[in-house]
PDB file of N, CA and C in Angstrom:
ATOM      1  N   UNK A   1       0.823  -1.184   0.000  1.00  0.00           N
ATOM      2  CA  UNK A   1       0.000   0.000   0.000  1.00  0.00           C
ATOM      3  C   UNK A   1       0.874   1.257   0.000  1.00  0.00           C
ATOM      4  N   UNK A   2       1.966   1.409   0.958  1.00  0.00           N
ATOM      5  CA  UNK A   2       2.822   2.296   0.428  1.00  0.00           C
ATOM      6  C   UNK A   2       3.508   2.918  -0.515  1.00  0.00           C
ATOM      7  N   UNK A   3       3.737   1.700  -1.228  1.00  0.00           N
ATOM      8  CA  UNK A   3       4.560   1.708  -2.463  1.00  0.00           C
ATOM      9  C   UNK A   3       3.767   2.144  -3.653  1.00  0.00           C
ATOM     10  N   UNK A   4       2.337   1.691  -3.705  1.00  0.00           N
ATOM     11  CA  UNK A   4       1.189   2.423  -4.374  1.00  0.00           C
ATOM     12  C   UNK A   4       0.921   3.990  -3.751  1.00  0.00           C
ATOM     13  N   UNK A   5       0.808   4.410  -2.522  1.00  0.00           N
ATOM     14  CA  UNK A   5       0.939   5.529  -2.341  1.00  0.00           C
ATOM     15  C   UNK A   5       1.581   6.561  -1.926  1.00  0.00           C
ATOM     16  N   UNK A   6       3.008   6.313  -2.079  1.00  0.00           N
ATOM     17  CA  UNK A   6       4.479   7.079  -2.054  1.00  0.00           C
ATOM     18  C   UNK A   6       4.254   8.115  -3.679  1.00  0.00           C
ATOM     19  N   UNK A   7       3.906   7.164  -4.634  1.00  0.00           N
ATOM     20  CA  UNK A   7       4.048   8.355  -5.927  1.00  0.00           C
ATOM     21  C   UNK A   7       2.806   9.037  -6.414  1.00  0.00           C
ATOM     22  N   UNK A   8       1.463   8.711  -5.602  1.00  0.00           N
ATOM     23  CA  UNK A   8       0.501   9.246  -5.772  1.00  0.00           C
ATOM     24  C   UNK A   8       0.150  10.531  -4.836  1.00  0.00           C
ATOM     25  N   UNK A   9       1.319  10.406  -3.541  1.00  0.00           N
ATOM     26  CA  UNK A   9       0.796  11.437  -3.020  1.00  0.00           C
ATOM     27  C   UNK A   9       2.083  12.435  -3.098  1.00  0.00           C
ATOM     28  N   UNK A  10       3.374  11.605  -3.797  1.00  0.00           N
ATOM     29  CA  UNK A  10       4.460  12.634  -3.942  1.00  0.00           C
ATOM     30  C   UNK A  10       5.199  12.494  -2.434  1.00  0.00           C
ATOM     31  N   UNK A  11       5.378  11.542  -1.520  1.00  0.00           N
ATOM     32  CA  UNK A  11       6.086  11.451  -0.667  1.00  0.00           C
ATOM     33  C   UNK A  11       6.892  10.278  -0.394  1.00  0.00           C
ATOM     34  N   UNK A  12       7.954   9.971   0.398  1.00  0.00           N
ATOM     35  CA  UNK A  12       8.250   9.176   0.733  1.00  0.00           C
ATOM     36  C   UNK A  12       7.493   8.298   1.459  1.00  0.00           C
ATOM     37  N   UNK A  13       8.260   6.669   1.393  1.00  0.00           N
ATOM     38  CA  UNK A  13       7.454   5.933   2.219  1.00  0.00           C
ATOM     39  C   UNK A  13       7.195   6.111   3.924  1.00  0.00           C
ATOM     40  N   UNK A  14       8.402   6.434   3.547  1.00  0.00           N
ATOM     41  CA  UNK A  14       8.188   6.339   5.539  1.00  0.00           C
ATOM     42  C   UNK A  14       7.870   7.574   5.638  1.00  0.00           C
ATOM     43  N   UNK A  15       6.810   8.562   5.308  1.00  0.00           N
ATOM     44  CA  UNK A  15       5.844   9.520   5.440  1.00  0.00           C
ATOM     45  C   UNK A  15       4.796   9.023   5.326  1.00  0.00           C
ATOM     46  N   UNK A  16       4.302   8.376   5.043  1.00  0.00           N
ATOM     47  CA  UNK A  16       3.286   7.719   5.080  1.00  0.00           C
ATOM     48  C   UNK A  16       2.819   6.975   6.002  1.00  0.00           C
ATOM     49  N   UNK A  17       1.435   7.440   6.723  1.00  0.00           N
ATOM     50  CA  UNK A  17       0.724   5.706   7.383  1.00  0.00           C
ATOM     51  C   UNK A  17      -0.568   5.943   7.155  1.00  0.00           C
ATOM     52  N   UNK A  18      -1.124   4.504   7.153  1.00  0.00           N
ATOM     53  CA  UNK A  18      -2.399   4.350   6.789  1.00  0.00           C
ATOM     54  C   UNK A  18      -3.591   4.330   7.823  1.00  0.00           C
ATOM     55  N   UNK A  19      -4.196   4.749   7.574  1.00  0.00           N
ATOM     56  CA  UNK A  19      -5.628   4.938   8.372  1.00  0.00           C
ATOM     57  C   UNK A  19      -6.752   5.188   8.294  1.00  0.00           C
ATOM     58  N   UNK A  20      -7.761   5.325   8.903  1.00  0.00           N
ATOM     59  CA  UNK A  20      -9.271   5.425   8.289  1.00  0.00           C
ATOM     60  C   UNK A  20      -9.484   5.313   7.220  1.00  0.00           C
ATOM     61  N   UNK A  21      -8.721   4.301   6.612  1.00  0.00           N
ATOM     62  CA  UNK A  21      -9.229   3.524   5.251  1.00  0.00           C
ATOM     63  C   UNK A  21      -8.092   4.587   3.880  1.00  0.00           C
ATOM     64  N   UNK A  22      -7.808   4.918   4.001  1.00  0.00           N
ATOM     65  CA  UNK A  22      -6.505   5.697   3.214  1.00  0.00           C
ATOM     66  C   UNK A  22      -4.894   5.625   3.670  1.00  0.00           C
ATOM     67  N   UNK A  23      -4.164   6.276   2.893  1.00  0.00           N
ATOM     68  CA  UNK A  23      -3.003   6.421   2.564  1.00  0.00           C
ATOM     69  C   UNK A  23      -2.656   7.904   3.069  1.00  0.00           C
ATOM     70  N   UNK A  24      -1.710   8.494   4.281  1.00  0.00           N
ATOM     71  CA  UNK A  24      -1.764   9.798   4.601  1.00  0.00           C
ATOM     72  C   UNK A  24      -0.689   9.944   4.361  1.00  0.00           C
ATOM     73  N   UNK A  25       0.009  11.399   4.161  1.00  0.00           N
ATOM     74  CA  UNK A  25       1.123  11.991   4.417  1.00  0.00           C
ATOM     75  C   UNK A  25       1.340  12.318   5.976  1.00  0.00           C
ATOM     76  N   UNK A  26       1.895  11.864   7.022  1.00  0.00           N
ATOM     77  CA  UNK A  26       1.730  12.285   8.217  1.00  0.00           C
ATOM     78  C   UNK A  26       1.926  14.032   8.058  1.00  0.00           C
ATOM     79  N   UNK A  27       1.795  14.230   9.842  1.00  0.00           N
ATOM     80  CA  UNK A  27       1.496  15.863   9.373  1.00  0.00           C
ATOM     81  C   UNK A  27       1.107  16.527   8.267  1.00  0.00           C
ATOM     82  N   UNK A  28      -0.269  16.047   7.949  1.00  0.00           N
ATOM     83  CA  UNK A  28       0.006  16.877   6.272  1.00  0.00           C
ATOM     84  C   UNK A  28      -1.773  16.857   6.357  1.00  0.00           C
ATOM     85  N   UNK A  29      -2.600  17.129   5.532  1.00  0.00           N
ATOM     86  CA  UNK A  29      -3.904  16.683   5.024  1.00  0.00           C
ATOM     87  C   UNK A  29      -3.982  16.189   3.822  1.00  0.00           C
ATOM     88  N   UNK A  30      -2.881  16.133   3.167  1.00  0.00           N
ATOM     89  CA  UNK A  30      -2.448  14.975   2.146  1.00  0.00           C
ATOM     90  C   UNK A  30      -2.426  13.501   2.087  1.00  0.00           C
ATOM     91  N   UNK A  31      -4.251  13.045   1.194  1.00  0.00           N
ATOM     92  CA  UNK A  31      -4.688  11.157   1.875  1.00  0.00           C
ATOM     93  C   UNK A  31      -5.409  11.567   0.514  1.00  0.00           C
ATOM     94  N   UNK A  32      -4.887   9.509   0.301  1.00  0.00           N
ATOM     95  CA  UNK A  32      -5.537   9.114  -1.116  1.00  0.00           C
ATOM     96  C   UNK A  32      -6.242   7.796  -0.398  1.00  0.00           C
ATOM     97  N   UNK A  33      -7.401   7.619  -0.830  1.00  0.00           N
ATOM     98  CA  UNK A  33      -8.401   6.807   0.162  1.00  0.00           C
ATOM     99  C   UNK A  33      -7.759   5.015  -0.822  1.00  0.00           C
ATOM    100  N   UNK A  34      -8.408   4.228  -0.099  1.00  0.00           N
ATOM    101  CA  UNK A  34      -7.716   2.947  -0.483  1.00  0.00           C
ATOM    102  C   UNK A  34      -8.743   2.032  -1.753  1.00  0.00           C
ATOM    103  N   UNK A  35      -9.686   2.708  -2.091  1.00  0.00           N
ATOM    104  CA  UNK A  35     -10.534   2.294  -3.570  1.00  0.00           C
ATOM    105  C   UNK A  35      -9.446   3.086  -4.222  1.00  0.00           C
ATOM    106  N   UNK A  36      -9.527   4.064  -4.018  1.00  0.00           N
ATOM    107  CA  UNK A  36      -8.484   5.410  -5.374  1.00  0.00           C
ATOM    108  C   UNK A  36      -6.807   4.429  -5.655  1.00  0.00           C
ATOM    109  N   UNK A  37      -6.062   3.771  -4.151  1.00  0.00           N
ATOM    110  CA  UNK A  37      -4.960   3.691  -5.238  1.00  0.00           C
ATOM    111  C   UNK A  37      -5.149   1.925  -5.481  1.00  0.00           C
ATOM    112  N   UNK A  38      -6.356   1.300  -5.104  1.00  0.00           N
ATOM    113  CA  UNK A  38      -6.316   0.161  -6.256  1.00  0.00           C
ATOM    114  C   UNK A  38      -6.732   0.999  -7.096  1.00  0.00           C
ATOM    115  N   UNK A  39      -7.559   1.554  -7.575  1.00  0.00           N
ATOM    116  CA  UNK A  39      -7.833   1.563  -9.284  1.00  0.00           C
ATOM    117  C   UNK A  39      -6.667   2.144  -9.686  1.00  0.00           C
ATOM    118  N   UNK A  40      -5.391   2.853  -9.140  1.00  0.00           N
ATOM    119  CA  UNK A  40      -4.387   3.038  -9.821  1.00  0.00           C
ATOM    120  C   UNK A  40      -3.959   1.986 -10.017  1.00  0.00           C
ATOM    121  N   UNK A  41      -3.636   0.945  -9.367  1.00  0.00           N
ATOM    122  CA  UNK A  41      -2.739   0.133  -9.211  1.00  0.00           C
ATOM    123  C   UNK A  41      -3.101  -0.947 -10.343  1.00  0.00           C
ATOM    124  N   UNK A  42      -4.776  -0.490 -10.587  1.00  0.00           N
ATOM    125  CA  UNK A  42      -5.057  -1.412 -11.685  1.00  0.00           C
ATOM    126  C   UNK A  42      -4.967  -1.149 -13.292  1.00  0.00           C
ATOM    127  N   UNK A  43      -5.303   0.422 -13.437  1.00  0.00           N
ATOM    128  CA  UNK A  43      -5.504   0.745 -14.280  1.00  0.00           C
ATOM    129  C   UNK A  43      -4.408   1.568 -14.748  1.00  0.00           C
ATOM    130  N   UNK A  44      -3.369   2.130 -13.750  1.00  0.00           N
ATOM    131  CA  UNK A  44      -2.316   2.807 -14.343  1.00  0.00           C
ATOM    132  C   UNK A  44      -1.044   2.581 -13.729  1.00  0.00           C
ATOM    133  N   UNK A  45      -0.862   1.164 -13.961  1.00  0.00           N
ATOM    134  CA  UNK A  45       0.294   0.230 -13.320  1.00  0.00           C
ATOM    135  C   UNK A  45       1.492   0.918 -13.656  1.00  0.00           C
ATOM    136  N   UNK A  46       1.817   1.404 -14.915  1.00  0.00           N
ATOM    137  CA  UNK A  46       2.951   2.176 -15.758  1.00  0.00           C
ATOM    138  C   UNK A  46       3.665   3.130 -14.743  1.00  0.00           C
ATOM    139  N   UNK A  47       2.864   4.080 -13.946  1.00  0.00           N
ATOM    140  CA  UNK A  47       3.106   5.169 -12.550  1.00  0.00           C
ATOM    141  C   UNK A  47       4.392   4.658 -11.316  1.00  0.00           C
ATOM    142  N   UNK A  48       3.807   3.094 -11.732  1.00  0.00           N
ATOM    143  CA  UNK A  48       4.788   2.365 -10.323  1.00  0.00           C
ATOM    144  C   UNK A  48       6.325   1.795 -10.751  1.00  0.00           C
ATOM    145  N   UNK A  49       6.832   2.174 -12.323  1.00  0.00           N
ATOM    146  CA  UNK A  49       8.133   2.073 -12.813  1.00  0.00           C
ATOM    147  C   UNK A  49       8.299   0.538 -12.160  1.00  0.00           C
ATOM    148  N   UNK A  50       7.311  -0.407 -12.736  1.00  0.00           N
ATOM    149  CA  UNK A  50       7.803  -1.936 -12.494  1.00  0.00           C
ATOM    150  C   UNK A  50       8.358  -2.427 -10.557  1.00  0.00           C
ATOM    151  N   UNK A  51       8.014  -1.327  -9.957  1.00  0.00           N
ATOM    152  CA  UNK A  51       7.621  -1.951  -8.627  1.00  0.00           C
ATOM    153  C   UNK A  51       6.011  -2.628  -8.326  1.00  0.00           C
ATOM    154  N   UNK A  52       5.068  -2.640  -8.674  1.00  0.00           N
ATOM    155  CA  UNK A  52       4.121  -3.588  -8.483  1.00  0.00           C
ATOM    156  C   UNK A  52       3.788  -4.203  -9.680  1.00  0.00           C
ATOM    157  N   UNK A  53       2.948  -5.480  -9.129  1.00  0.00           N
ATOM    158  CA  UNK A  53       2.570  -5.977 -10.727  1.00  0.00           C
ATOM    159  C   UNK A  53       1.084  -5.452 -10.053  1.00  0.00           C
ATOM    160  N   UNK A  54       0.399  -5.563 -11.601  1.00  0.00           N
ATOM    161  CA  UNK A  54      -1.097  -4.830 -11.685  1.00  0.00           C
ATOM    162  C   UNK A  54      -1.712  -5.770 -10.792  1.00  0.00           C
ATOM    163  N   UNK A  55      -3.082  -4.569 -10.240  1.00  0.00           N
ATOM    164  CA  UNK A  55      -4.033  -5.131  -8.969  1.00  0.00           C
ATOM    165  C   UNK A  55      -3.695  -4.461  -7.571  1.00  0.00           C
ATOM    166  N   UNK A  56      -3.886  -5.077  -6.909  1.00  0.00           N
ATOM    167  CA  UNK A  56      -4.197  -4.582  -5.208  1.00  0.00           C
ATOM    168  C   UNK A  56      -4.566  -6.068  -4.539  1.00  0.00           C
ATOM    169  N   UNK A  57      -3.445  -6.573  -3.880  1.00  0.00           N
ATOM    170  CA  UNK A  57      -3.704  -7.831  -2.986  1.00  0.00           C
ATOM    171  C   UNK A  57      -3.424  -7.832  -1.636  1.00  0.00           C
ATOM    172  N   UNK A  58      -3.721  -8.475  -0.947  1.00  0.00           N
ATOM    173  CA  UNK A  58      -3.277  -8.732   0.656  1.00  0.00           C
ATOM    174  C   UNK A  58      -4.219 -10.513   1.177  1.00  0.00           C
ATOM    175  N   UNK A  59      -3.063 -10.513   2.216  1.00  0.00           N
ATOM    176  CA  UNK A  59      -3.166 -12.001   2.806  1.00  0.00           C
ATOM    177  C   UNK A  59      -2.768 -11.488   4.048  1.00  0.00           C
ATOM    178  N   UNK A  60      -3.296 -12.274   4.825  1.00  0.00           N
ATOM    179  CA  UNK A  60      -2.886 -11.629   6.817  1.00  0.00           C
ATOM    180  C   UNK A  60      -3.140 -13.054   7.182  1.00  0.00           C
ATOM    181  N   UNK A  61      -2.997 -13.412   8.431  1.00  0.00           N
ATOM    182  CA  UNK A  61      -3.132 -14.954   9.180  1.00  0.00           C
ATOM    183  C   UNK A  61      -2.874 -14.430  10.842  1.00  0.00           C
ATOM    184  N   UNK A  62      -3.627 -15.309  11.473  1.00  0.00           N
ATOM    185  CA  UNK A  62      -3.606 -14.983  12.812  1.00  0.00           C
ATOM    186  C   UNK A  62      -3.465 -16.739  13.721  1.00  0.00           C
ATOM    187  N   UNK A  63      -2.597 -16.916  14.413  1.00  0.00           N
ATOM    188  CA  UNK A  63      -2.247 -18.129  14.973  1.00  0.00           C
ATOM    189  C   UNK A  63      -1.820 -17.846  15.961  1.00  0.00           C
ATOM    190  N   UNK A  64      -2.557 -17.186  17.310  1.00  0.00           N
ATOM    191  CA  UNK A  64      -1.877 -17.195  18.543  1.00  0.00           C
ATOM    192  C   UNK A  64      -1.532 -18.434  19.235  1.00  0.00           C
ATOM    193  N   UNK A  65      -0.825 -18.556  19.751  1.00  0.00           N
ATOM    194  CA  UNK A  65      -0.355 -20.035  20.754  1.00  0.00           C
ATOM    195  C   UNK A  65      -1.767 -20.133  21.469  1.00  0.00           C
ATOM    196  N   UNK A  66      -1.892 -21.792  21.413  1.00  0.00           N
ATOM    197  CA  UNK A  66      -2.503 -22.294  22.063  1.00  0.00           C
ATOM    198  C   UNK A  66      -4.146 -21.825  22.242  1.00  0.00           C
ATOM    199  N   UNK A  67      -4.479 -21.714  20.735  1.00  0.00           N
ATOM    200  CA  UNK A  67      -5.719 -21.925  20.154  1.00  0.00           C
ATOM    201  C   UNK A  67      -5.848 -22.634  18.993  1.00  0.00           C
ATOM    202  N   UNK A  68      -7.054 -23.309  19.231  1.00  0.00           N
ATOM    203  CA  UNK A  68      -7.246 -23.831  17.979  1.00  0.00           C
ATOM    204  C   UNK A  68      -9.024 -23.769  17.200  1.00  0.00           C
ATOM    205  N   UNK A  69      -8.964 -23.943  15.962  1.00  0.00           N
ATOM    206  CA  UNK A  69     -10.297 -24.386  15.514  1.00  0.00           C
ATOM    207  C   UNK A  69     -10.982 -25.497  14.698  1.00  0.00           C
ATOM    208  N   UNK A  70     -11.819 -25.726  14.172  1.00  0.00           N
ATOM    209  CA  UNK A  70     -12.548 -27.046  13.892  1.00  0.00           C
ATOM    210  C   UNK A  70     -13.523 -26.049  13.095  1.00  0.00           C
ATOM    211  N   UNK A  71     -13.140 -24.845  12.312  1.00  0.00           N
ATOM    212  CA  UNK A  71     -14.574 -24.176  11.258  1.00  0.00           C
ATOM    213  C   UNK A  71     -13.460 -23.766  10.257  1.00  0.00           C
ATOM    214  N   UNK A  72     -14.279 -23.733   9.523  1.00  0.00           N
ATOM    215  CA  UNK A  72     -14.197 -23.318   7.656  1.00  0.00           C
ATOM    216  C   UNK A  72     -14.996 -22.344   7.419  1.00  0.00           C
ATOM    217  N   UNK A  73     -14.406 -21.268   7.187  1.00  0.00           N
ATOM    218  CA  UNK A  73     -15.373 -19.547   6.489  1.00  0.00           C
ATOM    219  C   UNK A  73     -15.242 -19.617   5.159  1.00  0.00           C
ATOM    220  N   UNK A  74     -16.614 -18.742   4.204  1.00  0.00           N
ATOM    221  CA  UNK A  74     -15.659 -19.209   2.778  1.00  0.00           C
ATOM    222  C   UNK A  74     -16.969 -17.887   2.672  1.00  0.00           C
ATOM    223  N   UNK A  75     -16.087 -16.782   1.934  1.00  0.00           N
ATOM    224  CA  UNK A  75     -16.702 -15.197   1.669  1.00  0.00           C
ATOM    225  C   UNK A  75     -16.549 -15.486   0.020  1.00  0.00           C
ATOM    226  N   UNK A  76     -18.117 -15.589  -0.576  1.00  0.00           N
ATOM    227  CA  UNK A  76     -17.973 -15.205  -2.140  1.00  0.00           C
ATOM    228  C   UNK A  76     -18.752 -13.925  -2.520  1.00  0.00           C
ATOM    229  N   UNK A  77     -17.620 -12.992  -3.179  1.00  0.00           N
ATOM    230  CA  UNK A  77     -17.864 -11.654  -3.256  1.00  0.00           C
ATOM    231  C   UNK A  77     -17.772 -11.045  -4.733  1.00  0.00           C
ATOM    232  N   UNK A  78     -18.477 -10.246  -5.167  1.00  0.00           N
ATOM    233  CA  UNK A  78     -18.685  -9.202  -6.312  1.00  0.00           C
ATOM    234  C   UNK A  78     -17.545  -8.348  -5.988  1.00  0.00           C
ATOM    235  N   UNK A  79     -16.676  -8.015  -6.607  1.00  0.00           N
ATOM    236  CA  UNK A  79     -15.378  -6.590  -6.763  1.00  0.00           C
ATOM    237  C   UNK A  79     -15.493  -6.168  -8.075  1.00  0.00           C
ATOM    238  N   UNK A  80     -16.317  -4.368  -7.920  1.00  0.00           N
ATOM    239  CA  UNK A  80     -16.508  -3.617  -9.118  1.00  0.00           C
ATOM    240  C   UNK A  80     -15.219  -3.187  -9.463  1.00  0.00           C
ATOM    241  N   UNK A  81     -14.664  -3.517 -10.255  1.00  0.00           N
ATOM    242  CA  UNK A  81     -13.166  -3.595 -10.791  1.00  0.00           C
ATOM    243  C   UNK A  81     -13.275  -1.804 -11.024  1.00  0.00           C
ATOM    244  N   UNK A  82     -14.334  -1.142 -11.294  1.00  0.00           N
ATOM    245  CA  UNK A  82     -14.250   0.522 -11.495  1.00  0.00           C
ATOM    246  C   UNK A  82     -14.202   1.576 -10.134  1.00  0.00           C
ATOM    247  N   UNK A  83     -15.216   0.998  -9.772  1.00  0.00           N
ATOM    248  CA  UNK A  83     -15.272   1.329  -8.568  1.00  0.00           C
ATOM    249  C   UNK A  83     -14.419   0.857  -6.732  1.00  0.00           C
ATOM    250  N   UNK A  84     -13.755  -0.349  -7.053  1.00  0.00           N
ATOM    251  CA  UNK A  84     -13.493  -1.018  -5.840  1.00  0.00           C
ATOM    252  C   UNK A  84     -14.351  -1.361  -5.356  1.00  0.00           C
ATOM    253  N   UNK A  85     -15.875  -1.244  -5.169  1.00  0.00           N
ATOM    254  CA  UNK A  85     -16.979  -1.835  -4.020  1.00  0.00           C
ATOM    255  C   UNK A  85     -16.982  -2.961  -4.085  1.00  0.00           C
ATOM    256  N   UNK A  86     -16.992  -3.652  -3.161  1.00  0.00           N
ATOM    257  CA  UNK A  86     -17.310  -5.067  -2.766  1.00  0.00           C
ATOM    258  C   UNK A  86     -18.563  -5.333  -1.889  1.00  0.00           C
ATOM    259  N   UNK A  87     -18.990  -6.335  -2.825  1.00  0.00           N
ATOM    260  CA  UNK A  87     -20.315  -6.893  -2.413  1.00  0.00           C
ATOM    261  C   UNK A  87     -19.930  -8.179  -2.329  1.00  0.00           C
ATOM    262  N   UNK A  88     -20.741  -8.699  -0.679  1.00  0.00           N
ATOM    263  CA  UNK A  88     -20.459 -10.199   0.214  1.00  0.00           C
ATOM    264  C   UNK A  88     -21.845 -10.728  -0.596  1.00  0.00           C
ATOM    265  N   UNK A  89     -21.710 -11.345  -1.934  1.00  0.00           N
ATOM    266  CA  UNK A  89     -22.663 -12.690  -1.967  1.00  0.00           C
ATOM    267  C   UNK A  89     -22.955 -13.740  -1.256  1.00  0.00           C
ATOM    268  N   UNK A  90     -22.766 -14.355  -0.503  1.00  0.00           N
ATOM    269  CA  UNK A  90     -22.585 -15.420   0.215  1.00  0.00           C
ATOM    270  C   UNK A  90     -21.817 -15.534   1.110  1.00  0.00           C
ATOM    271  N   UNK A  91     -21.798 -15.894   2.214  1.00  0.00           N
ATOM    272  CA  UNK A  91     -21.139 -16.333   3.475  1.00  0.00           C
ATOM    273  C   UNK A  91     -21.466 -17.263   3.910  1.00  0.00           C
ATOM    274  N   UNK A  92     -20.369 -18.455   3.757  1.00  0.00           N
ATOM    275  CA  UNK A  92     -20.712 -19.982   4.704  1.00  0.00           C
ATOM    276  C   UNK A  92     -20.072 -19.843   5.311  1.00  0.00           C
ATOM    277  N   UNK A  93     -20.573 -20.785   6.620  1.00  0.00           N
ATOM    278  CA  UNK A  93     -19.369 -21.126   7.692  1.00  0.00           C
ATOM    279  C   UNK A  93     -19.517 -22.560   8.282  1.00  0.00           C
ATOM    280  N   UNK A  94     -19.071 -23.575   8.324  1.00  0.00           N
ATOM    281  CA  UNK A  94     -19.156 -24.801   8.862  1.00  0.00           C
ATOM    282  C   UNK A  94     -17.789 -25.352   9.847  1.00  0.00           C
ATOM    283  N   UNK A  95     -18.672 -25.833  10.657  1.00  0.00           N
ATOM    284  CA  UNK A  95     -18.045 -26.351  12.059  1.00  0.00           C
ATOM    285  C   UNK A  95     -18.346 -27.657  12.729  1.00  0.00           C
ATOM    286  N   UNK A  96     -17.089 -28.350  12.947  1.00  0.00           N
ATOM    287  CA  UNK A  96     -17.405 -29.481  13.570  1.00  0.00           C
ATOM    288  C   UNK A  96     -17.773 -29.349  14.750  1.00  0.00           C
ATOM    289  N   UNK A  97     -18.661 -30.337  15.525  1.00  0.00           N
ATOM    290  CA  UNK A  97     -19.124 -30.219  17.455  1.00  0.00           C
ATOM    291  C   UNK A  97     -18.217 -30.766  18.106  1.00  0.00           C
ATOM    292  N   UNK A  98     -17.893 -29.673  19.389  1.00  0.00           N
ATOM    293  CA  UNK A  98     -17.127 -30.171  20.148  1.00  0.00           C
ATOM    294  C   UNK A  98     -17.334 -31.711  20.601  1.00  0.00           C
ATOM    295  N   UNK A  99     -16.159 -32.181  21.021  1.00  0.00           N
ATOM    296  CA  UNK A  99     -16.807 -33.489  21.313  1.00  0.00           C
ATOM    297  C   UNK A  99     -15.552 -34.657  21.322  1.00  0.00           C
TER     298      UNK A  99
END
């Protein structure tokens, strides 16, 4: 996300942090919201001089010690490739009983 919004807002990275859903210049009122630099990232990949490949992705994982689970989530979603909005079609979740 930085690296998408270091040349959109004209700053360095480490001026930057993210928050309430954008990209800020600290001290500054300089923020590009986080729909605005995927659709850069999608549509005007050329800007990023071959540091990203086209799109907007992320993966996170959470495994604290000494928990575990027995469920499966599975989110199938609409992404207006123009807009960024995402729409949750479907949400399953299945779980085995304790036991």
């Amino acid at each position: 996300m930085i690296t998408i919004a270091s040349p959109l807002l004209e700053a360095e990275g480490g001026d930057i942090v993210l928050e309430d859903g954008a990209a800020k210049v600290s001290g500054t009122d300089r923020a590009v919201p986080i729909p605005a630099m995927a659709r850069e990232a999608y549509h005007q990949t050329h800007r990023f001089k071959g540091q990203i490949e086209p799109g907007l992705t992320e993966k996170g994982s959470y495994d604290p010690p000494g928990t575990f689970s027995n469920a499966c989530h599975v989110a199938i979603v609409e992404v207006d490739v123009k807009t960024g909005k995402v729409t949750v079609e479907r949400f399953l979740a299945a779980e085995t009983p304790a036991g």
